[in-house]
PDB file of N, CA and C in Angstrom:
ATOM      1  N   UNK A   1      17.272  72.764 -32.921  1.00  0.00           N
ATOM      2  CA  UNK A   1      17.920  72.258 -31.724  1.00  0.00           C
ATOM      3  C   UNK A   1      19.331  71.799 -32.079  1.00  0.00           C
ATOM      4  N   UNK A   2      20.739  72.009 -31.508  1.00  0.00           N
ATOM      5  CA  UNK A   2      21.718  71.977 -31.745  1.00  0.00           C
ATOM      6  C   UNK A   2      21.670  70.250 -30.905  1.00  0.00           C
ATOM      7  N   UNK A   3      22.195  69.440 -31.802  1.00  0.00           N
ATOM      8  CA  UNK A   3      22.138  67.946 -31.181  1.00  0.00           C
ATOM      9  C   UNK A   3      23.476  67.823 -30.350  1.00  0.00           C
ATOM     10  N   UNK A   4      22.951  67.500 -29.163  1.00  0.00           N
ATOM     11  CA  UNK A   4      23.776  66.974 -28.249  1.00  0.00           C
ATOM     12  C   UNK A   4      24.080  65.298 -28.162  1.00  0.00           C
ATOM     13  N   UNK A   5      25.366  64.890 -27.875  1.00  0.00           N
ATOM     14  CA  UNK A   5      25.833  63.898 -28.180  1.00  0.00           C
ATOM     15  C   UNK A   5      25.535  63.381 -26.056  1.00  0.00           C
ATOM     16  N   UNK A   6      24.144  62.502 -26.097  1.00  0.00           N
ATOM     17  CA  UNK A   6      23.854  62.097 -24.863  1.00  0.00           C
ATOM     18  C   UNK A   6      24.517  60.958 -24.358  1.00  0.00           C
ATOM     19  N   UNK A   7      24.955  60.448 -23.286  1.00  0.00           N
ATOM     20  CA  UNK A   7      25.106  59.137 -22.582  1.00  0.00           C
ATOM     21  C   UNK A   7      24.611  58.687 -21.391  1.00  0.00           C
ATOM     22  N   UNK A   8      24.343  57.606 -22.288  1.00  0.00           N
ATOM     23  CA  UNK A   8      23.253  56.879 -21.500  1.00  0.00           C
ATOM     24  C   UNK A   8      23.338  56.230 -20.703  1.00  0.00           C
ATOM     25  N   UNK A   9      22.901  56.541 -19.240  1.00  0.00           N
ATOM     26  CA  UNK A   9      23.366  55.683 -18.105  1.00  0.00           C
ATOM     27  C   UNK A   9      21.623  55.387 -17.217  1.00  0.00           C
ATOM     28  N   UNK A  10      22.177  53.917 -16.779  1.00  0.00           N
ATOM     29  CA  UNK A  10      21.347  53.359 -15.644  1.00  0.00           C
ATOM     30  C   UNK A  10      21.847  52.051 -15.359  1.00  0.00           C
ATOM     31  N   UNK A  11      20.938  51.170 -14.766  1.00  0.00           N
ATOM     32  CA  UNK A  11      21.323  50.436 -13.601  1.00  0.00           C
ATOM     33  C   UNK A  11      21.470  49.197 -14.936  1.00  0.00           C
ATOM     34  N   UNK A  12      22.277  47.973 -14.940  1.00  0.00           N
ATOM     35  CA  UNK A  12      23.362  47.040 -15.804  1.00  0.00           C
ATOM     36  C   UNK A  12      23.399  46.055 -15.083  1.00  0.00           C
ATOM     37  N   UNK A  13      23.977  46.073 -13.867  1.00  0.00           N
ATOM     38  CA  UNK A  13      24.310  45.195 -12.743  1.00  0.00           C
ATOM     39  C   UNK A  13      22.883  44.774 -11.919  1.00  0.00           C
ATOM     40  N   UNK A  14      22.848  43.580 -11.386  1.00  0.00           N
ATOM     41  CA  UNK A  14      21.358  42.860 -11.123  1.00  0.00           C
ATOM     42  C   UNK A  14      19.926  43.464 -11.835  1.00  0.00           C
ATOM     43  N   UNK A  15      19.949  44.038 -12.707  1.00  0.00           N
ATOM     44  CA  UNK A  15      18.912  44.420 -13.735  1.00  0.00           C
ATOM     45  C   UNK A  15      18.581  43.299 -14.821  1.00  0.00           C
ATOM     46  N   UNK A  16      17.704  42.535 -14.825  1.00  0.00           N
ATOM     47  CA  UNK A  16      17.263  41.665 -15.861  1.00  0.00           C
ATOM     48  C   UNK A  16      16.933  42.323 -17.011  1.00  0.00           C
ATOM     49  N   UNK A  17      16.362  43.362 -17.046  1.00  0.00           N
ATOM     50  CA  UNK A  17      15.619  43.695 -18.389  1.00  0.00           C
ATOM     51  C   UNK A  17      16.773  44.837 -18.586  1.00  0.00           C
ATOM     52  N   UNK A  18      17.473  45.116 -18.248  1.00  0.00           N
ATOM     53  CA  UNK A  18      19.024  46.470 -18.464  1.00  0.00           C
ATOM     54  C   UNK A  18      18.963  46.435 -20.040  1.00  0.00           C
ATOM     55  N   UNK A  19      19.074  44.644 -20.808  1.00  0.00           N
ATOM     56  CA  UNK A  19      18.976  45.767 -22.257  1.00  0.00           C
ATOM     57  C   UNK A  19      17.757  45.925 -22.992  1.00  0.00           C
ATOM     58  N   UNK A  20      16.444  45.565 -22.707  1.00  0.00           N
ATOM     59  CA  UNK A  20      15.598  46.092 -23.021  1.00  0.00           C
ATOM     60  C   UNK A  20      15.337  47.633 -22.632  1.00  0.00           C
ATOM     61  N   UNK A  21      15.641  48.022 -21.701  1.00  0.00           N
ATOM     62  CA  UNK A  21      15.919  49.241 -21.176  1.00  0.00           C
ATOM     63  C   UNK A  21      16.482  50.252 -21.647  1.00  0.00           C
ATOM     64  N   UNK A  22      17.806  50.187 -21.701  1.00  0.00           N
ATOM     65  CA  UNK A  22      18.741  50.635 -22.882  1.00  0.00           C
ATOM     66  C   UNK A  22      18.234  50.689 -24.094  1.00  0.00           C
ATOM     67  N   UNK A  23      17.917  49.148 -24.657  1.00  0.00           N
ATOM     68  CA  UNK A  23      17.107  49.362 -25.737  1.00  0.00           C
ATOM     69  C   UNK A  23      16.104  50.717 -26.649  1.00  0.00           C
ATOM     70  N   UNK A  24      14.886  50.711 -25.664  1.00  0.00           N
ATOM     71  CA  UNK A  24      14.016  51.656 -25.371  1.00  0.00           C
ATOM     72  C   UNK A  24      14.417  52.380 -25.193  1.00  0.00           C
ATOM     73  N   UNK A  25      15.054  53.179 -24.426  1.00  0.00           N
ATOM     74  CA  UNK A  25      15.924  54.494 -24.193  1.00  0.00           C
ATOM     75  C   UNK A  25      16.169  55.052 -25.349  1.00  0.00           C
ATOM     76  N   UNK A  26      17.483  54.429 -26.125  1.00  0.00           N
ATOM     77  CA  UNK A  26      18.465  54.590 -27.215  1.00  0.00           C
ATOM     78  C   UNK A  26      17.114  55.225 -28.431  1.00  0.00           C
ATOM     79  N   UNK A  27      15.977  53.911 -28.619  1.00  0.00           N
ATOM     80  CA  UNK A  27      15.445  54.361 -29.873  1.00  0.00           C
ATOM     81  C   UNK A  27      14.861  55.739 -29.538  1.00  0.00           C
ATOM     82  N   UNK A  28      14.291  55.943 -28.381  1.00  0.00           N
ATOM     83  CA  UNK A  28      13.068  57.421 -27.941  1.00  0.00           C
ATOM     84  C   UNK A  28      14.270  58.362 -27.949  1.00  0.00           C
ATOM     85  N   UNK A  29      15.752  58.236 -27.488  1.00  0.00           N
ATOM     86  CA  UNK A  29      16.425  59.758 -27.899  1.00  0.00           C
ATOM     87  C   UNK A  29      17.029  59.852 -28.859  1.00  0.00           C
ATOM     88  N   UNK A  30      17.103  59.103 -29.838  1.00  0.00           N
ATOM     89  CA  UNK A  30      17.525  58.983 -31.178  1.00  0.00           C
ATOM     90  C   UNK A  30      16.555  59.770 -31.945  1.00  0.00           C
ATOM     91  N   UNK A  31      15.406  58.849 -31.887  1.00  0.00           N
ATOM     92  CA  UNK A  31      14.472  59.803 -32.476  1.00  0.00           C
ATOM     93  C   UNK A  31      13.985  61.088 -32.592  1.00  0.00           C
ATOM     94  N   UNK A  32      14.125  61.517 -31.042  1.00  0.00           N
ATOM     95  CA  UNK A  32      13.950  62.793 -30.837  1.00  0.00           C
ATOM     96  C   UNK A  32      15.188  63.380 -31.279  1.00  0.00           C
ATOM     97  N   UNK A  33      16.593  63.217 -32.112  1.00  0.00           N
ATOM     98  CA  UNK A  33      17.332  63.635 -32.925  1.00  0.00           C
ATOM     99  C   UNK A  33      18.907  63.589 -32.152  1.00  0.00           C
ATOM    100  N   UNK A  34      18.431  63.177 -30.854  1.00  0.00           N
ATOM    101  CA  UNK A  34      19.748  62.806 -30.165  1.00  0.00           C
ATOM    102  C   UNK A  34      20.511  62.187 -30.390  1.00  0.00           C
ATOM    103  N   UNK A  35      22.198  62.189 -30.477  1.00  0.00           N
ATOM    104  CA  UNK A  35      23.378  61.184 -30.615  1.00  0.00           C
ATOM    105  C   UNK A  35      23.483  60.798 -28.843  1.00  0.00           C
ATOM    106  N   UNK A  36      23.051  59.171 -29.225  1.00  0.00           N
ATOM    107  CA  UNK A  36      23.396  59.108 -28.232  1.00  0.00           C
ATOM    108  C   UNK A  36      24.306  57.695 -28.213  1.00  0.00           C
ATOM    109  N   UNK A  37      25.361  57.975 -26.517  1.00  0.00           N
ATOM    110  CA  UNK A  37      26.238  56.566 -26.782  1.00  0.00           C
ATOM    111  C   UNK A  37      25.911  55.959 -25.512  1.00  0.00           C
ATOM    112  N   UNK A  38      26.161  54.439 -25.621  1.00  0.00           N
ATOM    113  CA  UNK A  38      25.337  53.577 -25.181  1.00  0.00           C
ATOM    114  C   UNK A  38      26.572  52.758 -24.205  1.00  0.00           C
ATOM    115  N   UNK A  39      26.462  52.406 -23.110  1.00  0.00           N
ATOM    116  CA  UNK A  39      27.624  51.423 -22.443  1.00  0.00           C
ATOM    117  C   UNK A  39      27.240  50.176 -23.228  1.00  0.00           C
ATOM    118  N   UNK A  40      26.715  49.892 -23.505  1.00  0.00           N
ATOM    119  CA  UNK A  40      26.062  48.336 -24.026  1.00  0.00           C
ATOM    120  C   UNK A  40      26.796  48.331 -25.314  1.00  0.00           C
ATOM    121  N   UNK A  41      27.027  49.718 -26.091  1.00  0.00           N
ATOM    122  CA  UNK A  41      27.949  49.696 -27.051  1.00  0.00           C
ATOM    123  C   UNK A  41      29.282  49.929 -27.519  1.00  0.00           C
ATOM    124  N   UNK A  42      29.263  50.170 -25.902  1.00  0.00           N
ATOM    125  CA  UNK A  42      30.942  50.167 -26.351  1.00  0.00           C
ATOM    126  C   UNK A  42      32.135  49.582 -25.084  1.00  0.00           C
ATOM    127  N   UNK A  43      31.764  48.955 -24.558  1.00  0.00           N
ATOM    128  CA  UNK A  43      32.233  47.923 -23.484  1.00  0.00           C
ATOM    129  C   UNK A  43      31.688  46.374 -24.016  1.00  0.00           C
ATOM    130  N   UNK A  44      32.533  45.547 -24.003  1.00  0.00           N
ATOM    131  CA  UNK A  44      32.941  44.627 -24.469  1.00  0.00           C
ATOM    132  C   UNK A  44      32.003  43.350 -23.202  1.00  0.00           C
ATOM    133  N   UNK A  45      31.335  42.461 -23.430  1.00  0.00           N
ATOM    134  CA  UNK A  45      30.743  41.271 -22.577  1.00  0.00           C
ATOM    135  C   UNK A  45      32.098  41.001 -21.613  1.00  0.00           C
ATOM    136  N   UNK A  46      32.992  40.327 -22.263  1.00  0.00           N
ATOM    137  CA  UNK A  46      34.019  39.667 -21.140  1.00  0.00           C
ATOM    138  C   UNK A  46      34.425  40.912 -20.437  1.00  0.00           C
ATOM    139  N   UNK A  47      34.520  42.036 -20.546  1.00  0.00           N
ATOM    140  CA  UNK A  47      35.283  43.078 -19.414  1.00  0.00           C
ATOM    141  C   UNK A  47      34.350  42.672 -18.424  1.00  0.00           C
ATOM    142  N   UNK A  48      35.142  43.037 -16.819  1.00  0.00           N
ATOM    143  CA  UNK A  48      34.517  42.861 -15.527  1.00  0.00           C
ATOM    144  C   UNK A  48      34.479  44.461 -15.442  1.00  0.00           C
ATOM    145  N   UNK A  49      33.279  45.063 -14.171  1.00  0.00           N
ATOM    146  CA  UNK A  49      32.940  46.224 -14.314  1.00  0.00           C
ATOM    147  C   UNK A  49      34.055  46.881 -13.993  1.00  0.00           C
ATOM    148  N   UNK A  50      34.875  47.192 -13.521  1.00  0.00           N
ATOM    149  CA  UNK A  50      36.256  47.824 -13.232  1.00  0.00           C
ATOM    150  C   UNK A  50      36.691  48.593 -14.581  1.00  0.00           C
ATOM    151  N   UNK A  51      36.564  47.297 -15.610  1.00  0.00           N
ATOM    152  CA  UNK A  51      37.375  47.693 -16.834  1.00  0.00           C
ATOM    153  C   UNK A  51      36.461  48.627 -17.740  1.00  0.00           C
ATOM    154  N   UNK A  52      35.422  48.392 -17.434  1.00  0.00           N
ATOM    155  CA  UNK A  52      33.617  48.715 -18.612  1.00  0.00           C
ATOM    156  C   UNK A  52      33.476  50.215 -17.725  1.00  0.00           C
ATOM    157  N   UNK A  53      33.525  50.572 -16.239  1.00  0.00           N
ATOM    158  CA  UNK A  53      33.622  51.821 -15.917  1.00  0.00           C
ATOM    159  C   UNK A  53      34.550  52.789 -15.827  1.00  0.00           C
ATOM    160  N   UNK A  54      35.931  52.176 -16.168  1.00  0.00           N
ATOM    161  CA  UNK A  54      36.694  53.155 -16.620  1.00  0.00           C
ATOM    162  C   UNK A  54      36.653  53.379 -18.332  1.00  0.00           C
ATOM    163  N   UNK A  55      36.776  52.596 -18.768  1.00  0.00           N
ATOM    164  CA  UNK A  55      36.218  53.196 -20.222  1.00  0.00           C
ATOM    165  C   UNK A  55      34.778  54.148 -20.562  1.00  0.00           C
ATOM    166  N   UNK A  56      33.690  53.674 -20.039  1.00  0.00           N
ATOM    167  CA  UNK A  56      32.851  54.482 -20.113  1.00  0.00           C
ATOM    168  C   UNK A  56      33.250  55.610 -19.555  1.00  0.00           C
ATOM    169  N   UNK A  57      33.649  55.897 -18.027  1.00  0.00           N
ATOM    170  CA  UNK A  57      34.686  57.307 -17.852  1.00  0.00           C
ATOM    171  C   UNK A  57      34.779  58.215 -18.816  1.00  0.00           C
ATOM    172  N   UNK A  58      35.659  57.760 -19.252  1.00  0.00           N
ATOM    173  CA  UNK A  58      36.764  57.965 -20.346  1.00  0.00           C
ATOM    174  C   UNK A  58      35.982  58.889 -21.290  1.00  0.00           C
ATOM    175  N   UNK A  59      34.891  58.040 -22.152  1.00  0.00           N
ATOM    176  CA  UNK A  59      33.975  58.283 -23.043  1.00  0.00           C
ATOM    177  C   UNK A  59      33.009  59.406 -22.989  1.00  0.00           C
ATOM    178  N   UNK A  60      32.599  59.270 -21.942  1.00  0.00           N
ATOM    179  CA  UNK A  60      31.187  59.969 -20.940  1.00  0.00           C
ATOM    180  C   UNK A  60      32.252  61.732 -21.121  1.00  0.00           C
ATOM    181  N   UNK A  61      33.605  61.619 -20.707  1.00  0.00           N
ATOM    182  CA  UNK A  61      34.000  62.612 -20.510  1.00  0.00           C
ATOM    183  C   UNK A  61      34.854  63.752 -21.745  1.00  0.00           C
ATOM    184  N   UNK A  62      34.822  62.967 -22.528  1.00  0.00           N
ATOM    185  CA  UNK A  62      35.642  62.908 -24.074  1.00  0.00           C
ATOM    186  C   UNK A  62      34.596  63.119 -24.916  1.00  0.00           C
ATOM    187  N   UNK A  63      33.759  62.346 -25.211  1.00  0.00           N
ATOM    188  CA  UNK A  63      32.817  62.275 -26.384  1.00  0.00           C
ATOM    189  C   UNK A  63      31.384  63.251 -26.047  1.00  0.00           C
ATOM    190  N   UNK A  64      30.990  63.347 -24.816  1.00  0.00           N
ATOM    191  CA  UNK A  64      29.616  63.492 -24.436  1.00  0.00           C
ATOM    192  C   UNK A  64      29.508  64.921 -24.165  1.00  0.00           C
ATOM    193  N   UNK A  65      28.026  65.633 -24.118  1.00  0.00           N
ATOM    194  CA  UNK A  65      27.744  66.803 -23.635  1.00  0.00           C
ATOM    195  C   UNK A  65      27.218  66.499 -22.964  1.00  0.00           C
ATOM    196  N   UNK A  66      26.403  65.522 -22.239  1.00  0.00           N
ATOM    197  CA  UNK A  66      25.576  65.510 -21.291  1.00  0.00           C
ATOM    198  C   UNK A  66      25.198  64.002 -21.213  1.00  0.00           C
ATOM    199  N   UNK A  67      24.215  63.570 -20.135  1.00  0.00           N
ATOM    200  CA  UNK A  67      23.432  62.334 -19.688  1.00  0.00           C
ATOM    201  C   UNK A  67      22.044  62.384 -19.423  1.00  0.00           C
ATOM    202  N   UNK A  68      22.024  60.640 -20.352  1.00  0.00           N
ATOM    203  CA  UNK A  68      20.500  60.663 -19.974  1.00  0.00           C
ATOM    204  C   UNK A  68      19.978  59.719 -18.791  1.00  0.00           C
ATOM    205  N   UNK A  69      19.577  59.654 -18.019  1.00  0.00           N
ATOM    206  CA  UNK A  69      20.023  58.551 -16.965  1.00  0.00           C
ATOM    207  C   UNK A  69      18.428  57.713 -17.260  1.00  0.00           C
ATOM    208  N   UNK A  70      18.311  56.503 -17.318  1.00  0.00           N
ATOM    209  CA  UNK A  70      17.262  55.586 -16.997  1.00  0.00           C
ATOM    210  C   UNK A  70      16.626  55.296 -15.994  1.00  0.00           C
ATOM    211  N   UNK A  71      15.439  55.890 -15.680  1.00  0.00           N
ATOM    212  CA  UNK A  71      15.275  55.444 -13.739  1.00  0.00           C
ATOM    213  C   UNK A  71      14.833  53.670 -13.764  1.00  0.00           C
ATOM    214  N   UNK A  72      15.251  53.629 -12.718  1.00  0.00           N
ATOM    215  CA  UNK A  72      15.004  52.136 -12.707  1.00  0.00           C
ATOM    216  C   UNK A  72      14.804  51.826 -10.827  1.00  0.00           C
ATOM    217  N   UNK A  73      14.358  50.958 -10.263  1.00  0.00           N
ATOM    218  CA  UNK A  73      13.891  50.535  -9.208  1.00  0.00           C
ATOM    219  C   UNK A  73      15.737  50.168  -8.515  1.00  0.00           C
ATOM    220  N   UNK A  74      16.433  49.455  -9.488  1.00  0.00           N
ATOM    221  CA  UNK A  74      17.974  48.534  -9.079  1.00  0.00           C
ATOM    222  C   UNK A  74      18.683  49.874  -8.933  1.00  0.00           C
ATOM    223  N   UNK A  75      19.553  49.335  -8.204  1.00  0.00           N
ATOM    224  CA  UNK A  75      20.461  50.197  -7.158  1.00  0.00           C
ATOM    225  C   UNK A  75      22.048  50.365  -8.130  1.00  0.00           C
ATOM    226  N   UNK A  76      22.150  51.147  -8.327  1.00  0.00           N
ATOM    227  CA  UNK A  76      23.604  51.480  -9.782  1.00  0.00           C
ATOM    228  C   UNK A  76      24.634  52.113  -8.937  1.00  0.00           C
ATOM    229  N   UNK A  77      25.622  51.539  -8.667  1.00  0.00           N
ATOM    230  CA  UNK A  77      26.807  52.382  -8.326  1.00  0.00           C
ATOM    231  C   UNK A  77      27.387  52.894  -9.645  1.00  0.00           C
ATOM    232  N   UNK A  78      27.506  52.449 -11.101  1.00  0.00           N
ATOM    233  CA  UNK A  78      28.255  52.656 -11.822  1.00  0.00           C
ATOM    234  C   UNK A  78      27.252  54.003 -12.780  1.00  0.00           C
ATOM    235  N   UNK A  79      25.897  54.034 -12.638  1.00  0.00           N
ATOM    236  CA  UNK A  79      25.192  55.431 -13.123  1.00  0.00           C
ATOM    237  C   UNK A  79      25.412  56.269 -12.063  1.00  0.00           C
ATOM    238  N   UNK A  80      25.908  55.789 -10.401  1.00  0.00           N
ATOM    239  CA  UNK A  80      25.767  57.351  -9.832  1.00  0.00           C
ATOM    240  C   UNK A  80      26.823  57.614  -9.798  1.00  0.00           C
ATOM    241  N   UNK A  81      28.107  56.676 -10.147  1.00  0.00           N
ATOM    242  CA  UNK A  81      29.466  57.710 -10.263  1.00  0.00           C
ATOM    243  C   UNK A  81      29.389  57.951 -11.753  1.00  0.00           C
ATOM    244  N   UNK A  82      28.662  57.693 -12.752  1.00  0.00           N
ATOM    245  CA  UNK A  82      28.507  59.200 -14.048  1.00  0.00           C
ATOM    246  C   UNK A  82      28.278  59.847 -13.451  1.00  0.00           C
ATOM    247  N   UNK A  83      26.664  59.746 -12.636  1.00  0.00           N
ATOM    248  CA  UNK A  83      26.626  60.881 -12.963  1.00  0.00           C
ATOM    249  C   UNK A  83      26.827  62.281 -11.729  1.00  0.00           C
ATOM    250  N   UNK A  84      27.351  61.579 -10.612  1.00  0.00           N
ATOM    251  CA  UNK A  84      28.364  62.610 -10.037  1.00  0.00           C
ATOM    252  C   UNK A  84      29.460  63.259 -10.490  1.00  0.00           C
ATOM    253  N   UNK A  85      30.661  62.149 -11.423  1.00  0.00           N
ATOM    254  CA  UNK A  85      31.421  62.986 -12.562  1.00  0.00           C
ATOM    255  C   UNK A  85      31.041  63.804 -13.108  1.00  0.00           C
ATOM    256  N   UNK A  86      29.997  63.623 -14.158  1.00  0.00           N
ATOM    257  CA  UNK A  86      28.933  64.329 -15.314  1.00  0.00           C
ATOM    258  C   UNK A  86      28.456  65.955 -14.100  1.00  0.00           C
ATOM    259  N   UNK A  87      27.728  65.647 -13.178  1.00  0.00           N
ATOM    260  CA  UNK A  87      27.481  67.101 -12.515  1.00  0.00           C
ATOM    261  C   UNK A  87      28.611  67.920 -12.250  1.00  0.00           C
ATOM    262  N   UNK A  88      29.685  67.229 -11.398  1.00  0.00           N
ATOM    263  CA  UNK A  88      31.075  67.900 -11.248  1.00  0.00           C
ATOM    264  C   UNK A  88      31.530  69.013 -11.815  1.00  0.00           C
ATOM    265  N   UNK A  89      31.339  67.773 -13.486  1.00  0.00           N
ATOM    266  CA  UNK A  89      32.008  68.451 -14.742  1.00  0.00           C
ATOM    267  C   UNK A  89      31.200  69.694 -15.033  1.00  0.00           C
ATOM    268  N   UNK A  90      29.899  69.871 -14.543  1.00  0.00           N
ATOM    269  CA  UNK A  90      28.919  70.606 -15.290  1.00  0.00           C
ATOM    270  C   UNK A  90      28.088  70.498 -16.466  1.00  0.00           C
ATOM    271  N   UNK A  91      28.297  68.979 -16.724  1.00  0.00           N
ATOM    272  CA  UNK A  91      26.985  68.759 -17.848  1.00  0.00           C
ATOM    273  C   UNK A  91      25.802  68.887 -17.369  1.00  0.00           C
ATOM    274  N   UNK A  92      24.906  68.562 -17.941  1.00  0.00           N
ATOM    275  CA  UNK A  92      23.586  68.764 -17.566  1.00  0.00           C
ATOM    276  C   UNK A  92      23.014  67.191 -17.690  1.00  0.00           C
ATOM    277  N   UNK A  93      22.671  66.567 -16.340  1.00  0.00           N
ATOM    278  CA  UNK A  93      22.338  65.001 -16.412  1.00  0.00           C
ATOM    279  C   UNK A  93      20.614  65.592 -16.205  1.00  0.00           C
ATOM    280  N   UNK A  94      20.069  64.532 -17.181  1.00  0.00           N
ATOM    281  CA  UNK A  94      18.202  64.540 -16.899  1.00  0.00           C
ATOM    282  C   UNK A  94      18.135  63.664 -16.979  1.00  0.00           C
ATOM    283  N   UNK A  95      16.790  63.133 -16.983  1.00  0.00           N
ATOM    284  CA  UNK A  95      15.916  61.575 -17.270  1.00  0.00           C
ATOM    285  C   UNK A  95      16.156  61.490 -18.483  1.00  0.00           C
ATOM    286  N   UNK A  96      15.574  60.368 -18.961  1.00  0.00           N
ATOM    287  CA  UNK A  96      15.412  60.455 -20.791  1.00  0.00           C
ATOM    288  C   UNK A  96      13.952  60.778 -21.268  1.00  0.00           C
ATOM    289  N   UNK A  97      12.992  60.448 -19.390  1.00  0.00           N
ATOM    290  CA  UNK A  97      11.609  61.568 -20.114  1.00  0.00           C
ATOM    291  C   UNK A  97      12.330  63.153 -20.153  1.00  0.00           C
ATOM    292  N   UNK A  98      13.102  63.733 -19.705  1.00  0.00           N
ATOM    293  CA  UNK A  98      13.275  65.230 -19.667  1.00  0.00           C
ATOM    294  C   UNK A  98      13.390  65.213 -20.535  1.00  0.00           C
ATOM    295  N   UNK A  99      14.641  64.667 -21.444  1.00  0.00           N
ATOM    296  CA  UNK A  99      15.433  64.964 -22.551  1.00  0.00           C
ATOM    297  C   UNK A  99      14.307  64.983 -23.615  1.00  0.00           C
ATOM    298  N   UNK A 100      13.193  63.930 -23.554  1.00  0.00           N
ATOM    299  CA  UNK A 100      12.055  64.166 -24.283  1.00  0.00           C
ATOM    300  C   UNK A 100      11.383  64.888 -24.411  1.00  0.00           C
ATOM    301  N   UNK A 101      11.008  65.345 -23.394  1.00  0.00           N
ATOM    302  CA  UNK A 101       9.890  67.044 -23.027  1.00  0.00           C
ATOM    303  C   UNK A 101      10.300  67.604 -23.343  1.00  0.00           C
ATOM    304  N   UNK A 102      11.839  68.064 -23.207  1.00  0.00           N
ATOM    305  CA  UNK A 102      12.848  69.540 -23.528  1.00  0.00           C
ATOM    306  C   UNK A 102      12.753  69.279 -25.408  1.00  0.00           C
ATOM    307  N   UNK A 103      13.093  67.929 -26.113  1.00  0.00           N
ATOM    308  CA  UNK A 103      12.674  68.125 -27.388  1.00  0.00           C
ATOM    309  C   UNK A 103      11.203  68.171 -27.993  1.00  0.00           C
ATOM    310  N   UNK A 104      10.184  67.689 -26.916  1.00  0.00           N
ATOM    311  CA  UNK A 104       8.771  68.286 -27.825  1.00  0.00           C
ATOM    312  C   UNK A 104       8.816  69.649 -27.342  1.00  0.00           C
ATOM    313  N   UNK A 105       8.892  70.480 -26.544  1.00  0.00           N
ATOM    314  CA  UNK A 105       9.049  71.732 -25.989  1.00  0.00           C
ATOM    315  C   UNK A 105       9.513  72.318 -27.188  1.00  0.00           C
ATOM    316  N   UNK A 106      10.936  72.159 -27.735  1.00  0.00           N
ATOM    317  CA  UNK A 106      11.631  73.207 -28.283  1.00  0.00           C
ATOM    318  C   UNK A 106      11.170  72.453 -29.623  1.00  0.00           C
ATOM    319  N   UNK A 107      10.471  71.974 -30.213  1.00  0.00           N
ATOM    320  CA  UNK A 107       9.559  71.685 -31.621  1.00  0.00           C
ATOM    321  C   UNK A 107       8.119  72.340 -31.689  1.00  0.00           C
ATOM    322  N   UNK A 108       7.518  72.632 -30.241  1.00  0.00           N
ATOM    323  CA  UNK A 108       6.715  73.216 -30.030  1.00  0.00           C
ATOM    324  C   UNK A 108       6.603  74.849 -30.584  1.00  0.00           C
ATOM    325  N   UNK A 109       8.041  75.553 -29.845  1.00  0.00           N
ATOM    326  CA  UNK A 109       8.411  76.541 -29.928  1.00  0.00           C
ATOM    327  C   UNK A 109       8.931  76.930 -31.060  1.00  0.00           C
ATOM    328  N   UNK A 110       9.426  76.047 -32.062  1.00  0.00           N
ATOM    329  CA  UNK A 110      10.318  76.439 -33.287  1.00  0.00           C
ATOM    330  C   UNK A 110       9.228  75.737 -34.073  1.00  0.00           C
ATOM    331  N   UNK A 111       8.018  75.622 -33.900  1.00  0.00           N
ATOM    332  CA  UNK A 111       7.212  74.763 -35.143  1.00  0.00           C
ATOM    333  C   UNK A 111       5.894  75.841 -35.201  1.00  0.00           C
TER     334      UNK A 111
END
């Protein structure tokens, strides 16, 4: 499997458990051999979201091949403008169960 460099988006804003979430996310597509980059890691606590979604922008569009999005119940303006950018652009946005299936799938197939 040629590793794709994923970013990881979901809901941040009124989400209590956002970094346990993230958390969990990060280790299950890592493992499955994914690079993945994290808003939690690279936006700064004191930025207000203005400043944390244009950098992620930035990043998402520069660094990334694709998204993994987190479903979550909370309502994300800042995962659905990824990942309307991210489709635009033509990456390929999934869940982070897809991104999982698509790597036991293709270990299945190459094992």
């Amino acid at each position: 499997m040629k590793a794709r460099v994923l970013y990881l988006s979901g809901a941040i804003t009124n989400n209590p458990n956002y970094k346990i979430d993230f958390a969990v996310a990060y280790k299950k597509l890592t493992v499955a051999g994914y690079k993945v980059i994290s808003p939690l890691d690279i936006c700064d606590d004191g930025w207000d979201w203005n400043k944390c979604m244009r950098h992620c922008i930035e990043v998402l569009v520069t660094k990334c091949d694709a998204v993994a999005i987190i479903q979550s119940w909370y309502v994300s303006f800042g995962s659905e403008l990824e990942m309307h950018i991210a489709e635009k652009l033509g990456m390929p946005v999934k869940t982070v169960e897809d991104w999982i299936e698509d790597w036991i799938k293709e270990g299945k197939e190459n094992g």
